[in-house]
PDB file of N, CA and C in Angstrom:
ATOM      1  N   UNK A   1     -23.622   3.510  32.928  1.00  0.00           N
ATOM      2  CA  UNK A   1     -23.731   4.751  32.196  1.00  0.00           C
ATOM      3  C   UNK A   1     -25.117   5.372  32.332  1.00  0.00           C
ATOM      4  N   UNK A   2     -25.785   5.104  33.049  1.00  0.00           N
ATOM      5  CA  UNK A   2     -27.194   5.252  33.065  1.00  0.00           C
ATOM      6  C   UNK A   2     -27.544   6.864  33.746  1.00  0.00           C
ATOM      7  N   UNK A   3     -26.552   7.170  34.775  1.00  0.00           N
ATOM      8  CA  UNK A   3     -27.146   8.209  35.405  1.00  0.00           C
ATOM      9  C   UNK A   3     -26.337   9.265  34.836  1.00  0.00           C
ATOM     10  N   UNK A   4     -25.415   9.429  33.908  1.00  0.00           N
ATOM     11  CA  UNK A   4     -24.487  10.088  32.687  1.00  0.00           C
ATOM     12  C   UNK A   4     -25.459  10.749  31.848  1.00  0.00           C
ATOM     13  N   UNK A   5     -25.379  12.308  31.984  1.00  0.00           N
ATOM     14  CA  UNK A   5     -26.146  12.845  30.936  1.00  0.00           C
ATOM     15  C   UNK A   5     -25.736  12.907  29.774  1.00  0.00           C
ATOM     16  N   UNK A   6     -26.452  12.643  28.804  1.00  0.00           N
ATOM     17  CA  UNK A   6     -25.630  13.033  27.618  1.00  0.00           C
ATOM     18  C   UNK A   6     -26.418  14.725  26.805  1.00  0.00           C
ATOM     19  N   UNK A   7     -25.678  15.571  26.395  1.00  0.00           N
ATOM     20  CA  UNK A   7     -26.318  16.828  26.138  1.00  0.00           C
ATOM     21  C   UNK A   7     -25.663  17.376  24.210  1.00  0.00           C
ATOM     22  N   UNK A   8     -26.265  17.402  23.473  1.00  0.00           N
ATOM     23  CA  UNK A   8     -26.236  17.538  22.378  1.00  0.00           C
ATOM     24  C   UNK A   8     -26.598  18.440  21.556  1.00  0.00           C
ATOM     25  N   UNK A   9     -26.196  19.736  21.047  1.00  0.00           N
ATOM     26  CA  UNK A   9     -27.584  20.987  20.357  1.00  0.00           C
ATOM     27  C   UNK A   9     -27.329  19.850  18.390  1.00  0.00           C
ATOM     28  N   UNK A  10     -28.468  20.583  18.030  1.00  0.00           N
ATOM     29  CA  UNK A  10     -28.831  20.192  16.739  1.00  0.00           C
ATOM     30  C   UNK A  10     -29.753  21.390  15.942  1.00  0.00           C
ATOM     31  N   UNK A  11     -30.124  20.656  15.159  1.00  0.00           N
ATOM     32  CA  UNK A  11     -31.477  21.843  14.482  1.00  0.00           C
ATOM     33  C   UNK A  11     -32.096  21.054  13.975  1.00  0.00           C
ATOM     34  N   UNK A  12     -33.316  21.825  13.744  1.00  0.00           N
ATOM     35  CA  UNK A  12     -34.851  21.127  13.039  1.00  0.00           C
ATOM     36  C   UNK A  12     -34.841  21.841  11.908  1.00  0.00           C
ATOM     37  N   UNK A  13     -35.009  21.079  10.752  1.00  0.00           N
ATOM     38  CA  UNK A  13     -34.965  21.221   9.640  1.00  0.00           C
ATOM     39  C   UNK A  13     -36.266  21.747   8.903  1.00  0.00           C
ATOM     40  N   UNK A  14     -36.424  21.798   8.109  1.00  0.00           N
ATOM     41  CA  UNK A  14     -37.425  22.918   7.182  1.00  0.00           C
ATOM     42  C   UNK A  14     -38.684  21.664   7.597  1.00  0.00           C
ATOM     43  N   UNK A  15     -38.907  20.526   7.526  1.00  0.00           N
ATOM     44  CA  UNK A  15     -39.853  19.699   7.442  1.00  0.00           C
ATOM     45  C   UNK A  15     -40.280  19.764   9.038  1.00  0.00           C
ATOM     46  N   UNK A  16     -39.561  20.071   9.807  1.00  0.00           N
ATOM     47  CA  UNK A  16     -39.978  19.706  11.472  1.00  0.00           C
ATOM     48  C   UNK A  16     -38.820  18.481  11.729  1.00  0.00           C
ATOM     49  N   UNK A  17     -38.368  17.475  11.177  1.00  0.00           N
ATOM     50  CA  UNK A  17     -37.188  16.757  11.810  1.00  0.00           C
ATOM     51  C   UNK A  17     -36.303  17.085  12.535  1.00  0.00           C
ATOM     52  N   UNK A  18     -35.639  16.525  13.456  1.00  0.00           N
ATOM     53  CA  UNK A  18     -35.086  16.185  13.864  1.00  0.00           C
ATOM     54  C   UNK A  18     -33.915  15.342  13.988  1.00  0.00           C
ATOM     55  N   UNK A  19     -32.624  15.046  14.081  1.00  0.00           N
ATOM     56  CA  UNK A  19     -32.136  13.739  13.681  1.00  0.00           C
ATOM     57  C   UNK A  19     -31.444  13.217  15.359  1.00  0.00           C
ATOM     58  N   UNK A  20     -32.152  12.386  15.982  1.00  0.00           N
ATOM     59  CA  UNK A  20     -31.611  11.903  16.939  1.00  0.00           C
ATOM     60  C   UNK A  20     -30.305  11.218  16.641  1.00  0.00           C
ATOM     61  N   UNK A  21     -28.894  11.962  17.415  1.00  0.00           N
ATOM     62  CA  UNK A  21     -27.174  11.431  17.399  1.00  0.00           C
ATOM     63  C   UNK A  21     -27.145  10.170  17.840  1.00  0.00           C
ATOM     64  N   UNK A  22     -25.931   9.363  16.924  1.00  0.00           N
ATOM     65  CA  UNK A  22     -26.243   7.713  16.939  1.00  0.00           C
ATOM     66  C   UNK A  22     -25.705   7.731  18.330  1.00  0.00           C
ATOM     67  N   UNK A  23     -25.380   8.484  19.159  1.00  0.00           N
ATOM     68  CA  UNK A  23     -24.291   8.065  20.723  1.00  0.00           C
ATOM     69  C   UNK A  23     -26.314   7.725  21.363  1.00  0.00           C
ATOM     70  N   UNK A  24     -26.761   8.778  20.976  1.00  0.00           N
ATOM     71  CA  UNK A  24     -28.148   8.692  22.115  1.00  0.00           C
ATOM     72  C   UNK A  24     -28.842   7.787  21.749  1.00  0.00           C
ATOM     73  N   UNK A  25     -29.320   7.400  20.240  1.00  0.00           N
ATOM     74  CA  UNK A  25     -29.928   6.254  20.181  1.00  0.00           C
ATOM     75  C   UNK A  25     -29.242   4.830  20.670  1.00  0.00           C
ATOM     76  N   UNK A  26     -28.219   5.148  20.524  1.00  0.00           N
ATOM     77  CA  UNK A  26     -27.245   3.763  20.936  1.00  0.00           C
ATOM     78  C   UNK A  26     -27.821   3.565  22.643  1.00  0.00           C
ATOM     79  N   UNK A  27     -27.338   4.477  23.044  1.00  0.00           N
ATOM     80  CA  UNK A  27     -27.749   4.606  25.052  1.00  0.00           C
ATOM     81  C   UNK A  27     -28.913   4.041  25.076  1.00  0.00           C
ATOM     82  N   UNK A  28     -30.045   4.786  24.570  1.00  0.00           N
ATOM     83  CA  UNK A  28     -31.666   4.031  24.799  1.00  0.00           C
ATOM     84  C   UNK A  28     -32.031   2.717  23.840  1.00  0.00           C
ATOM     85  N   UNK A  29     -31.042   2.479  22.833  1.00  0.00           N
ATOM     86  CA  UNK A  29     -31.391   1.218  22.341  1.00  0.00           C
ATOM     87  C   UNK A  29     -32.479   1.752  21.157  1.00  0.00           C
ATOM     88  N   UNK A  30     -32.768   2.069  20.351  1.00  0.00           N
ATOM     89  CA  UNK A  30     -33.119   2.690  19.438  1.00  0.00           C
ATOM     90  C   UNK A  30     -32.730   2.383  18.236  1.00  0.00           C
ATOM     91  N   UNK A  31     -33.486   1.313  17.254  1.00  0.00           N
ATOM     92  CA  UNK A  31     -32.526   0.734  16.039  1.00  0.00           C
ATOM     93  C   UNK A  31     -33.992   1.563  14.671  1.00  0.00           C
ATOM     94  N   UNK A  32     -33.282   1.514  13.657  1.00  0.00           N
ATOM     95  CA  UNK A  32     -34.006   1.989  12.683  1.00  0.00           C
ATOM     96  C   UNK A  32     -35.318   1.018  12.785  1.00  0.00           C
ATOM     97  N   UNK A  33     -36.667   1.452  12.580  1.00  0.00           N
ATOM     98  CA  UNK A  33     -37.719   1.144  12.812  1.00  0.00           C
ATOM     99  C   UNK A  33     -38.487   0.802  13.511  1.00  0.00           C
ATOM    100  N   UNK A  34     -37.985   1.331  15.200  1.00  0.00           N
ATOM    101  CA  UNK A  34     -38.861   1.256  16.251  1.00  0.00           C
ATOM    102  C   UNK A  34     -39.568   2.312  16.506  1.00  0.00           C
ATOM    103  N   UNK A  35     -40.585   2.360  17.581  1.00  0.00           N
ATOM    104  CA  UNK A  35     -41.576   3.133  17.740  1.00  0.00           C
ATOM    105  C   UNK A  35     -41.166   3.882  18.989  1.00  0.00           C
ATOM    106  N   UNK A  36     -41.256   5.177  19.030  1.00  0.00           N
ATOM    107  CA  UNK A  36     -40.746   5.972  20.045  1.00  0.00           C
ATOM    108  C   UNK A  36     -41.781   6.916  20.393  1.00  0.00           C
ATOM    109  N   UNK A  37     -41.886   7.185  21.662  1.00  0.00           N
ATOM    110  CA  UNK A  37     -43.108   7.809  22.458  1.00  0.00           C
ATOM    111  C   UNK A  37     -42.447   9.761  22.561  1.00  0.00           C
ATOM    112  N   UNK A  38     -43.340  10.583  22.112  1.00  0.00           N
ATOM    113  CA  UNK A  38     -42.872  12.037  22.686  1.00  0.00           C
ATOM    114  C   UNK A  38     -43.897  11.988  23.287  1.00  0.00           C
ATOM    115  N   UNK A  39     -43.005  13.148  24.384  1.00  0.00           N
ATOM    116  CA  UNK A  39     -44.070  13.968  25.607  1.00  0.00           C
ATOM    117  C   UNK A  39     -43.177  14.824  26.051  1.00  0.00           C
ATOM    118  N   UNK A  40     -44.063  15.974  26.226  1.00  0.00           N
ATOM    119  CA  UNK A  40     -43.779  17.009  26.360  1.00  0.00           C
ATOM    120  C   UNK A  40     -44.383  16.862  28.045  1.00  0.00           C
ATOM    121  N   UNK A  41     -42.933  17.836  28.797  1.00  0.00           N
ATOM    122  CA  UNK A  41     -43.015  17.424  30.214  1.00  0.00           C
ATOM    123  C   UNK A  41     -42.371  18.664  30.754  1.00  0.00           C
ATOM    124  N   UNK A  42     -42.517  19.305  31.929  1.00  0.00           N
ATOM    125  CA  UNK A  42     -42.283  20.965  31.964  1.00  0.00           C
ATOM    126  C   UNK A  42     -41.676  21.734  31.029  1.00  0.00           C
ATOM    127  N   UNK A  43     -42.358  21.646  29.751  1.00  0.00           N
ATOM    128  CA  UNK A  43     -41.626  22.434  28.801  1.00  0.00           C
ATOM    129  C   UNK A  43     -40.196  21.876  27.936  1.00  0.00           C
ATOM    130  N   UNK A  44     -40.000  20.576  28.262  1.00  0.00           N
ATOM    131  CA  UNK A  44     -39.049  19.761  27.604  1.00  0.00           C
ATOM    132  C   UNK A  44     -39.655  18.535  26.591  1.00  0.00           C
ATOM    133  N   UNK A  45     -39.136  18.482  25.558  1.00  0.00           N
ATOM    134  CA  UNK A  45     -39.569  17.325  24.822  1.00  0.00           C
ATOM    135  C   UNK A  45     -38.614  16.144  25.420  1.00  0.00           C
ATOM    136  N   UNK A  46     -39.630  15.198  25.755  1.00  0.00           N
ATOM    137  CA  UNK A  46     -39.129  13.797  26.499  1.00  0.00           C
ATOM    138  C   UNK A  46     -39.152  12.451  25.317  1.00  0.00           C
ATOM    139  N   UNK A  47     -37.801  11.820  24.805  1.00  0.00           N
ATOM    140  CA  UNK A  47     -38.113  10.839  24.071  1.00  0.00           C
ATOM    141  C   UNK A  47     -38.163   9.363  24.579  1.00  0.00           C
ATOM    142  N   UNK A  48     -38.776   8.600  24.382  1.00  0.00           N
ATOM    143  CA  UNK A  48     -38.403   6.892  24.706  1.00  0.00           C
ATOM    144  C   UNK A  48     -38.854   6.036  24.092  1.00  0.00           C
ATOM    145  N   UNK A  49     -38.355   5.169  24.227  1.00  0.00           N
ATOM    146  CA  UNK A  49     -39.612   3.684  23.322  1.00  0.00           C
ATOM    147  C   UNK A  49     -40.441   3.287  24.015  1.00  0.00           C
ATOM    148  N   UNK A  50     -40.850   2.795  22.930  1.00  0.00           N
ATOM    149  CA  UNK A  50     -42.534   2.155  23.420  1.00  0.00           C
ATOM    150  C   UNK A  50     -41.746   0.748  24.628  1.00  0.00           C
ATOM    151  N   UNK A  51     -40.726   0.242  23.764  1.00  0.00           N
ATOM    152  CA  UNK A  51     -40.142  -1.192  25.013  1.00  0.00           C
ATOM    153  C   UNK A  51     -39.809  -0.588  26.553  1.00  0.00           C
ATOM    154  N   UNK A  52     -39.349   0.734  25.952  1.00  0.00           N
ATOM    155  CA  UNK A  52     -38.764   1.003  27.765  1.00  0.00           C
ATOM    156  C   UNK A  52     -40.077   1.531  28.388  1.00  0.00           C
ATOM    157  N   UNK A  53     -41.169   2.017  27.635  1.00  0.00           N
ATOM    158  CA  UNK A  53     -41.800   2.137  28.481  1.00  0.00           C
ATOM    159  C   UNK A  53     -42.874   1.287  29.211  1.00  0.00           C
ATOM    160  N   UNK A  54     -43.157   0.372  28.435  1.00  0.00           N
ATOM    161  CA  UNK A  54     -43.584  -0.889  28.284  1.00  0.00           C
ATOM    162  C   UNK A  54     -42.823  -1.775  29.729  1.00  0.00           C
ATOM    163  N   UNK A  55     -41.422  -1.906  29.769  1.00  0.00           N
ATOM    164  CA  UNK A  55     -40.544  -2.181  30.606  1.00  0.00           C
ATOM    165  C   UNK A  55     -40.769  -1.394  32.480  1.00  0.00           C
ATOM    166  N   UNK A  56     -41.098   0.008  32.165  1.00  0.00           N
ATOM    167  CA  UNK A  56     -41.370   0.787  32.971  1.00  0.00           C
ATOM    168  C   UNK A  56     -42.836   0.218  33.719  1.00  0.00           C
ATOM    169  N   UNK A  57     -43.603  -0.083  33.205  1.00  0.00           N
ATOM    170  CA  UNK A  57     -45.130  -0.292  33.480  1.00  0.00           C
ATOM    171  C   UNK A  57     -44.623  -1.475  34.479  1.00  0.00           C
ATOM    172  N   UNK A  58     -44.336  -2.442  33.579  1.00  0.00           N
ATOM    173  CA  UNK A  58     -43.718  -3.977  34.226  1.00  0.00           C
ATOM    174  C   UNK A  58     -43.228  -3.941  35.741  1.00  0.00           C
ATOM    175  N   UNK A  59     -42.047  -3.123  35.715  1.00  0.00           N
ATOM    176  CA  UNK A  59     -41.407  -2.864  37.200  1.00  0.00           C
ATOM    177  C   UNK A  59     -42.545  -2.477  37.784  1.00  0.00           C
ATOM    178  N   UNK A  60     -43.240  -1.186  37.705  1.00  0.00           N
ATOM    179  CA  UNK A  60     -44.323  -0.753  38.582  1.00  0.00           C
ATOM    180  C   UNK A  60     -45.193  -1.363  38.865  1.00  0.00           C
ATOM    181  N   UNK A  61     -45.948  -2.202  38.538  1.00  0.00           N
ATOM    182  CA  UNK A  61     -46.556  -3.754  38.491  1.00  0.00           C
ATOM    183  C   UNK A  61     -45.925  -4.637  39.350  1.00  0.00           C
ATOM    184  N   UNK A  62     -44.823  -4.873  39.215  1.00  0.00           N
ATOM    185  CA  UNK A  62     -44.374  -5.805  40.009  1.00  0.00           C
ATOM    186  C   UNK A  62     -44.342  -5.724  41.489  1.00  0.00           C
ATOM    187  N   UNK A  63     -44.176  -4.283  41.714  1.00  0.00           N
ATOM    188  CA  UNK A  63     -44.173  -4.104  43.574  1.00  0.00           C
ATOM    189  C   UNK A  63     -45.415  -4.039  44.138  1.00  0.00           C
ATOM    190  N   UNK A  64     -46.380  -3.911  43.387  1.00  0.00           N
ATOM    191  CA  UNK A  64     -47.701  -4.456  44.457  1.00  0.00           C
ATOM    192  C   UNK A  64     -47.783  -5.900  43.934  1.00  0.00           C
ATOM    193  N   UNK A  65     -47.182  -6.851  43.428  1.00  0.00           N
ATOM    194  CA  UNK A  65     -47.849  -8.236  42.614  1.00  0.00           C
ATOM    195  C   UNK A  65     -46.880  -9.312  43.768  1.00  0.00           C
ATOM    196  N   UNK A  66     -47.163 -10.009  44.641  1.00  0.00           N
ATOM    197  CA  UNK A  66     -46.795 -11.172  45.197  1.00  0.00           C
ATOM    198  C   UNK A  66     -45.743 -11.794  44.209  1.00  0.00           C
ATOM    199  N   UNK A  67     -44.433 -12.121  44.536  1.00  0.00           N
ATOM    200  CA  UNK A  67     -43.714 -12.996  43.638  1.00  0.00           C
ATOM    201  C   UNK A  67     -44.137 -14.476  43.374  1.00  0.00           C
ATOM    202  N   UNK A  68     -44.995 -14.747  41.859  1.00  0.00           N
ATOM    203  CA  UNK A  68     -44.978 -16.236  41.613  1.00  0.00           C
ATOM    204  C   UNK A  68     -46.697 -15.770  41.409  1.00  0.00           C
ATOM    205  N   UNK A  69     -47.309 -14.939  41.630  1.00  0.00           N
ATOM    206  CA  UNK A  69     -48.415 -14.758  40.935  1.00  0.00           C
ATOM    207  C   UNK A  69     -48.776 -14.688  39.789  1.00  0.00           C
ATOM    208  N   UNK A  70     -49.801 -15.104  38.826  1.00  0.00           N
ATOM    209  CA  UNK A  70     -49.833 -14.528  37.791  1.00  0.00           C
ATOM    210  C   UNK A  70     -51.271 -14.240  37.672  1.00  0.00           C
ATOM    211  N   UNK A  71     -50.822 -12.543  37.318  1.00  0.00           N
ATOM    212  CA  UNK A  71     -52.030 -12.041  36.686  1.00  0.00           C
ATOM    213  C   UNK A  71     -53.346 -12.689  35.959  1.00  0.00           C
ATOM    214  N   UNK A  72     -52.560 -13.202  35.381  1.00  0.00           N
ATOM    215  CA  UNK A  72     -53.283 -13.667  33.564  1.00  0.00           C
ATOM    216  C   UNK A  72     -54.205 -14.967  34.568  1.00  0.00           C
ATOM    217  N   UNK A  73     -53.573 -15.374  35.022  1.00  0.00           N
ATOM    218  CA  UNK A  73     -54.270 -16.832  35.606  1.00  0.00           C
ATOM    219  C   UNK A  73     -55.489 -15.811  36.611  1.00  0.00           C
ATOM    220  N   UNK A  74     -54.953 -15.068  37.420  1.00  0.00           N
ATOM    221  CA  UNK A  74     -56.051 -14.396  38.467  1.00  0.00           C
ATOM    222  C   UNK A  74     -57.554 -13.894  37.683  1.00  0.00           C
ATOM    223  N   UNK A  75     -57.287 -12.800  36.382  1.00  0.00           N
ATOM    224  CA  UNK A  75     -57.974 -12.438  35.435  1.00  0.00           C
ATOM    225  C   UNK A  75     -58.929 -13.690  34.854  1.00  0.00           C
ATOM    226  N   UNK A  76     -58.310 -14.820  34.282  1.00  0.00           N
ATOM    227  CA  UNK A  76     -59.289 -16.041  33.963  1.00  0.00           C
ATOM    228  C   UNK A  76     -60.322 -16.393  34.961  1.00  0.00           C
ATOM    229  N   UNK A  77     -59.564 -16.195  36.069  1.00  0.00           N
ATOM    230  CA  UNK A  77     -60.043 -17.104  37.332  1.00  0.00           C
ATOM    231  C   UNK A  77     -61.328 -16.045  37.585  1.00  0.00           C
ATOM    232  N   UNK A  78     -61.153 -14.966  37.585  1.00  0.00           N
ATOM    233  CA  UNK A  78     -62.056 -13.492  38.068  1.00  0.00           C
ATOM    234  C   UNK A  78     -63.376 -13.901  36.541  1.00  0.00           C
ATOM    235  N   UNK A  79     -63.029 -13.923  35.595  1.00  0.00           N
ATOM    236  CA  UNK A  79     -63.866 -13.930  34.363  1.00  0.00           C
ATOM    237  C   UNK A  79     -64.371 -15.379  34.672  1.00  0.00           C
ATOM    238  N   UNK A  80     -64.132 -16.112  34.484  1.00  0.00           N
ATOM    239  CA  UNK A  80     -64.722 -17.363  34.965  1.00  0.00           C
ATOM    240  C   UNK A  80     -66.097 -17.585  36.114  1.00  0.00           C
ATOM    241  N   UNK A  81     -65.372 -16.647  37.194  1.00  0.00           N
ATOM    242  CA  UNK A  81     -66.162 -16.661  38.327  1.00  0.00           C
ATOM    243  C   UNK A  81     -67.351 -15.040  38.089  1.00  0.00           C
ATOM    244  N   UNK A  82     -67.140 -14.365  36.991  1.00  0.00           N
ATOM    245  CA  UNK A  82     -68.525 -13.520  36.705  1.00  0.00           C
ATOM    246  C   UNK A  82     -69.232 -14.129  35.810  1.00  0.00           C
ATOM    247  N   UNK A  83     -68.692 -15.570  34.802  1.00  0.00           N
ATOM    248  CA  UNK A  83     -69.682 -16.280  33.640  1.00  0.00           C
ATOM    249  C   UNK A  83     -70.531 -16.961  34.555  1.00  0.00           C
ATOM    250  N   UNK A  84     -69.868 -17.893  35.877  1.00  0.00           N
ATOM    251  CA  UNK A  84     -71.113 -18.400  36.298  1.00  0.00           C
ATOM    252  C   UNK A  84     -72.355 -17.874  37.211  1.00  0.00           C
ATOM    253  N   UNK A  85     -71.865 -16.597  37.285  1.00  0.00           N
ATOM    254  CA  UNK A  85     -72.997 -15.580  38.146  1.00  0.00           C
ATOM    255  C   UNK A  85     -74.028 -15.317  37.262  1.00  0.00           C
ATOM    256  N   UNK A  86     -73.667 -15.125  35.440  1.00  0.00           N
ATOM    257  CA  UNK A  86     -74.988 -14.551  34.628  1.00  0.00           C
ATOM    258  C   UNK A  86     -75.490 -15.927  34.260  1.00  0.00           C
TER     259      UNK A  86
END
């Protein structure tokens, strides 16, 4: 269902709200009390979570990163090797 648009009108209420439809929060995974990112992007308000985007970073990361590397170990290894230079 991923490449399925889903298209919805609504209204913004006297406060500025919004009420995102349970079909769309359902699609992006969106449960009462998560944190969701706006951006405004040619003139469209863009919504997502912080996980998918978080998720997003990850993939992009991964295609320059050797499979079976780890960062975190490289980073120690890099900090390690500037403590014994000072």
């Amino acid at each position: 269902m991923s490449g399925t648009k889903l298209t919805k009108r609504t209204r913004v209420n006297q406060n500025g709200r919004v009420v995102i439809p349970a079909s769309f929060r359902t699609r992006l995974g969106i449960r009462k009390g998560d944190e969701v990112i706006l951006r405004i992007e040619d003139e469209e308000l863009r919504i997502t979570t912080l996980k998918h985007r978080i998720a997003r970073a990850r993939r992009m990361v991964r295609k320059h990163v050797k499979p079976g590397t780890s960062l975190v170990d490289e980073l120690i290894a890099e900090r390690r090797k500037a403590a014994r230079r000072e």
